[in-house]
C-alpha atoms as a PDB file:
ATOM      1  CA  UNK A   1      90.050 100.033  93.103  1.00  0.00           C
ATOM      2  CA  UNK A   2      87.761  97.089  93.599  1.00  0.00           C
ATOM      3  CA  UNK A   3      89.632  94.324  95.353  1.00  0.00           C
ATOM      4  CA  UNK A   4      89.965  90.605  94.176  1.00  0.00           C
ATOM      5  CA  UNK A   5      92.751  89.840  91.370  1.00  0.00           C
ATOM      6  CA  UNK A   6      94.609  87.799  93.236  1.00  0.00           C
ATOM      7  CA  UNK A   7      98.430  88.159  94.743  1.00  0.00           C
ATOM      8  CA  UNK A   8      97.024  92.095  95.633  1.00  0.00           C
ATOM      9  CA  UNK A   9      95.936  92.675  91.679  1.00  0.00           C
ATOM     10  CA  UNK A  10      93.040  94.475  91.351  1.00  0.00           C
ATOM     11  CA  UNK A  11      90.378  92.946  89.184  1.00  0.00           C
ATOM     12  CA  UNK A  12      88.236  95.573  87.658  1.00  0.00           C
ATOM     13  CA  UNK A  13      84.096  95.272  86.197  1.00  0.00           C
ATOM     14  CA  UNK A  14      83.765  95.763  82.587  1.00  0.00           C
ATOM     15  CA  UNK A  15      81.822  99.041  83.757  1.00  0.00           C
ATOM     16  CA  UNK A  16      85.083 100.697  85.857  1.00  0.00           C
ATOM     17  CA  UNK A  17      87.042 100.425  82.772  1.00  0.00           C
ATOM     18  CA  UNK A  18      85.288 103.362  81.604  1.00  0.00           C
ATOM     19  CA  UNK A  19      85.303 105.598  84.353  1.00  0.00           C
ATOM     20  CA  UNK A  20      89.554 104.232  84.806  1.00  0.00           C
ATOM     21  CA  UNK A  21      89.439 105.396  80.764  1.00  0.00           C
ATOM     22  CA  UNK A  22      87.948 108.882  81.472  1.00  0.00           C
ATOM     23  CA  UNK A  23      90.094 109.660  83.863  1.00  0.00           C
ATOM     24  CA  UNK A  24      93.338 108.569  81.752  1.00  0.00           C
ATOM     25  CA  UNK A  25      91.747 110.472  78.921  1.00  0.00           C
ATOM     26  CA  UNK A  26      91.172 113.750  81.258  1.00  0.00           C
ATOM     27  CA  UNK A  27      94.685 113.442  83.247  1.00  0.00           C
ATOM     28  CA  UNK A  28      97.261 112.801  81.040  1.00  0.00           C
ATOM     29  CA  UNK A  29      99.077 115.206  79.002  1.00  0.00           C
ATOM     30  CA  UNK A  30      98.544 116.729  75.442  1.00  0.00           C
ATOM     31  CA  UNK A  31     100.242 113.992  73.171  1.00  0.00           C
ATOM     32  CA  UNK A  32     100.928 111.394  75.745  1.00  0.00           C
ATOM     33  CA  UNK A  33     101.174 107.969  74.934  1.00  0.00           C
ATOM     34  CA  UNK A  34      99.208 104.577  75.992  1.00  0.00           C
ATOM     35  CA  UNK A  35     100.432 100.946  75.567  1.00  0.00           C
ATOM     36  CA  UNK A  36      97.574  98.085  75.710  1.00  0.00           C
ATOM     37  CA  UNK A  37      98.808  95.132  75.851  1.00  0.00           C
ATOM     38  CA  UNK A  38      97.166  91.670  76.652  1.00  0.00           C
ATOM     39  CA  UNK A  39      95.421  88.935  75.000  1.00  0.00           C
ATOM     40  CA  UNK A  40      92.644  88.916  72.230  1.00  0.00           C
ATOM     41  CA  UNK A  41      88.824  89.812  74.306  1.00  0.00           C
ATOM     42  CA  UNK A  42      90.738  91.620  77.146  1.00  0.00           C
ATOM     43  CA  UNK A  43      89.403  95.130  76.746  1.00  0.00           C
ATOM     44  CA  UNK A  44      91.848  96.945  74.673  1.00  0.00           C
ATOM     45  CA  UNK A  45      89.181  98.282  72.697  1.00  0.00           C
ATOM     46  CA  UNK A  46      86.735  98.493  74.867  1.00  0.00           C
ATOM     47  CA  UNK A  47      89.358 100.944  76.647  1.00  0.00           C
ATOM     48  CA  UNK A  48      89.568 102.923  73.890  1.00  0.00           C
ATOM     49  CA  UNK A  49      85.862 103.320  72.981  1.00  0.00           C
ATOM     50  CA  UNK A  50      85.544 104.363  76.185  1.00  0.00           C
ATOM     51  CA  UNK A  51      88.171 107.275  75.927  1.00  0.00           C
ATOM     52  CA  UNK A  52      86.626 108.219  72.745  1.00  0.00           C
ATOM     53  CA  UNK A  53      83.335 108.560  74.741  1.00  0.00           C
ATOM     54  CA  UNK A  54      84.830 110.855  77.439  1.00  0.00           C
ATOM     55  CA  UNK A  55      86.494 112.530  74.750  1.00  0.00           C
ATOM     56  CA  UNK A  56      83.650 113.334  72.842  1.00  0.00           C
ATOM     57  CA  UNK A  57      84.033 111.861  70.099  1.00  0.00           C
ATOM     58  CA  UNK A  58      82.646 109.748  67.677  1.00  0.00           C
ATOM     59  CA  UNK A  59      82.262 105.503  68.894  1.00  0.00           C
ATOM     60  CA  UNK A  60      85.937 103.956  68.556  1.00  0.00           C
ATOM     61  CA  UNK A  61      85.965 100.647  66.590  1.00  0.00           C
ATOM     62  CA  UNK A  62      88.498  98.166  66.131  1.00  0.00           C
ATOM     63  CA  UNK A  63      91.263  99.618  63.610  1.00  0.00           C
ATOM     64  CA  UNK A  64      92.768  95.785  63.211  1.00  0.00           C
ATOM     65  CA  UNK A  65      92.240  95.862  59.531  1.00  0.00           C
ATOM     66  CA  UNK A  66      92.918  99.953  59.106  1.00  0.00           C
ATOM     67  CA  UNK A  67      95.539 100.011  61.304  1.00  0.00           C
ATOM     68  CA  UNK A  68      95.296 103.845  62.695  1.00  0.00           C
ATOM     69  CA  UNK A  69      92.266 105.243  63.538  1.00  0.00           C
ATOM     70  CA  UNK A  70      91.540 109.259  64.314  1.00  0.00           C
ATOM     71  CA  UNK A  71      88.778 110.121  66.076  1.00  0.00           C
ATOM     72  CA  UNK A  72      88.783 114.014  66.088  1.00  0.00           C
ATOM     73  CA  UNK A  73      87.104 115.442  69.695  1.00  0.00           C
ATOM     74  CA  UNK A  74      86.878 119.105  71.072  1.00  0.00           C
ATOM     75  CA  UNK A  75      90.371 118.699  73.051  1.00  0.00           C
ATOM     76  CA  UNK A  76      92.460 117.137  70.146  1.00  0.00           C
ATOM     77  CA  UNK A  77      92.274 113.695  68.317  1.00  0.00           C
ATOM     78  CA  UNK A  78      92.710 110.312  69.910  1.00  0.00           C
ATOM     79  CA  UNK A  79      94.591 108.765  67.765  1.00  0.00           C
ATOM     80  CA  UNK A  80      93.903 104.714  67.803  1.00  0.00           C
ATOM     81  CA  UNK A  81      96.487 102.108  66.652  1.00  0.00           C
ATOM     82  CA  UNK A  82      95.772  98.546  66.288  1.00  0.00           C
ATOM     83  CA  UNK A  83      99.503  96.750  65.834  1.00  0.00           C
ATOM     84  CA  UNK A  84      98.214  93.209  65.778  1.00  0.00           C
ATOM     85  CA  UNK A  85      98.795  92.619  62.336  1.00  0.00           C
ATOM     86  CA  UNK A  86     102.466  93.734  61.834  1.00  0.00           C
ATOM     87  CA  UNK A  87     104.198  91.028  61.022  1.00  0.00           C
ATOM     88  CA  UNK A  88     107.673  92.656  61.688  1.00  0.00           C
ATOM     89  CA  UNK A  89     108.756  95.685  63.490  1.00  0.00           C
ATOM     90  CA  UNK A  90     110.194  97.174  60.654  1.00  0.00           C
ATOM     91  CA  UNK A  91     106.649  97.073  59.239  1.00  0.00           C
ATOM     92  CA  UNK A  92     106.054 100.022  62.215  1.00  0.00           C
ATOM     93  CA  UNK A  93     107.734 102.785  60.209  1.00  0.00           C
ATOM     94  CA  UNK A  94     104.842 102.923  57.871  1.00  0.00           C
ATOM     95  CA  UNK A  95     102.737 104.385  60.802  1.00  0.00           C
ATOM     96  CA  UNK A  96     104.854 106.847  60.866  1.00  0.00           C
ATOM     97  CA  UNK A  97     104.220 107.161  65.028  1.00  0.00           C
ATOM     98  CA  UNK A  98     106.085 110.546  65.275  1.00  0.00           C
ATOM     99  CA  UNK A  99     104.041 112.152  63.571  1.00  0.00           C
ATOM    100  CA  UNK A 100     100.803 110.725  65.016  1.00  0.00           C
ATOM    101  CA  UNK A 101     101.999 111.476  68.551  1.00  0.00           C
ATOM    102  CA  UNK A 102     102.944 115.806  67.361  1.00  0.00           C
ATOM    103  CA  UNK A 103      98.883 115.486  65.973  1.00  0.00           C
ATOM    104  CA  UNK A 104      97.302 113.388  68.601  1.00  0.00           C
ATOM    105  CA  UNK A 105      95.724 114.797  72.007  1.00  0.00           C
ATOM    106  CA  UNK A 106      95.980 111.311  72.960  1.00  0.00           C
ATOM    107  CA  UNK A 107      98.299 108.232  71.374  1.00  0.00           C
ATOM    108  CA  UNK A 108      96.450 104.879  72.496  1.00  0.00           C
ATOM    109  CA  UNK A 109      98.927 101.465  70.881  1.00  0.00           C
ATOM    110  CA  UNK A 110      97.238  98.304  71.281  1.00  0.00           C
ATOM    111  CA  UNK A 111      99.540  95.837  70.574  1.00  0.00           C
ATOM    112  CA  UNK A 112     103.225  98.123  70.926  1.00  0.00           C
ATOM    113  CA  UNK A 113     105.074  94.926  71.533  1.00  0.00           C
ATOM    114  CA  UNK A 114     104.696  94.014  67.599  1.00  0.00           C
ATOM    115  CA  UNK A 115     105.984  97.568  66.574  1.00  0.00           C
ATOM    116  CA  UNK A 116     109.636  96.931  68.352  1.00  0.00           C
ATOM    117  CA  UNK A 117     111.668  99.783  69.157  1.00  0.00           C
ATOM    118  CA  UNK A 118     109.685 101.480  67.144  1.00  0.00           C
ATOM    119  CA  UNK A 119     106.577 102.335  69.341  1.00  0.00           C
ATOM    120  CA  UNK A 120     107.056 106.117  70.915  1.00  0.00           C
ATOM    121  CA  UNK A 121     107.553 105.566  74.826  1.00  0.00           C
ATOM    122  CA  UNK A 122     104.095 105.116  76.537  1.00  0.00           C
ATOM    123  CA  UNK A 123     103.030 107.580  79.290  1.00  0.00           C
ATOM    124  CA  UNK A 124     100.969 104.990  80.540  1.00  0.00           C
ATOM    125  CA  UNK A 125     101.643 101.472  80.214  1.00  0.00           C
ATOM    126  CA  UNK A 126      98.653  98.561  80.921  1.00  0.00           C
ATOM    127  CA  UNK A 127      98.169  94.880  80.652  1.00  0.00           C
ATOM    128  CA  UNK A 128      94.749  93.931  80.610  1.00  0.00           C
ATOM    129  CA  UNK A 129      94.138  89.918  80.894  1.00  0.00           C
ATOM    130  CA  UNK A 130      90.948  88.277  82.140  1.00  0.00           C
ATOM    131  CA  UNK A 131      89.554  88.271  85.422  1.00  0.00           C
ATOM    132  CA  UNK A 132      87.950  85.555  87.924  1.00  0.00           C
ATOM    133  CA  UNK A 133      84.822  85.693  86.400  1.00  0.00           C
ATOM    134  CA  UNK A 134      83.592  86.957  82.464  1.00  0.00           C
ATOM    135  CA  UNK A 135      82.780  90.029  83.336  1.00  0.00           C
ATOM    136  CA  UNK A 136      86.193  90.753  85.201  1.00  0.00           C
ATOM    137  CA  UNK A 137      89.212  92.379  83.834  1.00  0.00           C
ATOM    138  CA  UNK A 138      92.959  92.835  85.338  1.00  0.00           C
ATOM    139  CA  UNK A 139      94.438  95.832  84.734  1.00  0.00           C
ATOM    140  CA  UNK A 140      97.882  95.802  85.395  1.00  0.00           C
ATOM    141  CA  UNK A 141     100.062  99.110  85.107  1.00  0.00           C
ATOM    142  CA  UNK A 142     103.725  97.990  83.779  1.00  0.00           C
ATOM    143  CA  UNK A 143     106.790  99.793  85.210  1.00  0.00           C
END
């Protein structure tokens, strides 16, 4: 992990968020679930574009005004969901998340906070914010 995010947070180039999302995409388990959280320009899609690229599959784009996105790859879909726009929780149970996480090789939530209670657990739970400079990125893993 490069060093440099200050207080011991490591501050990552836009360029080592892809490898970080290959290896997420290649190590966690069938159906596991990934919270992105963080401000607007962070990198929350540009993680998932890059998981779609290790996975094979066709180049992610922002589902804000979709919502869910599927991109279908030889090891099982990535499933992409953009919550931003929810303007309640409740508004969650339209996505229907259990069944997206049974059909998806890989669950990725931007925006989970804005689903409630409703948002399946996450696997893997990040915080991306900016970094020192524009082409840095802090990637924080939340407990």
């Amino acid at each position: 992990m490069p060093p440099g995010g200050g207080a011991g947070v490591p501050e990552y180039p836009l360029e080592r968020l892809h490898q970080e999302a290959a290896h997420w995409w290649a190590t966690l388990p069938p159906g596991a679930v990934v919270w992105l959280s963080g401000d607007l320009g962070t990198g929350k899609t540009t993680l998932v574009q890059a998981m779609a690229k290790a996975a094979g599959a066709a180049a992610a784009r922002s589902p804000t005004f979709a919502l869910i996105h599927e991109y279908p790859s030889p090891a099982g879909p990535l499933m992409h969901v953009d919550c931003y726009r929810l303007r309640d929780p409740s508004e969650a149970l339209d996505l229907d998340f259990p069944d997206l996480v049974r059909r998806a090789r890989l669950l990725v939530i931007e925006w989970p906070e804005r689903a409630g209670r409703h948002a399946p657990p996450p696997n893997l739970d990040l915080r991306l914010s900016h970094g020192r400079a524009p082409d840095l990125r802090v990637v924080e893993r939340v407990a």
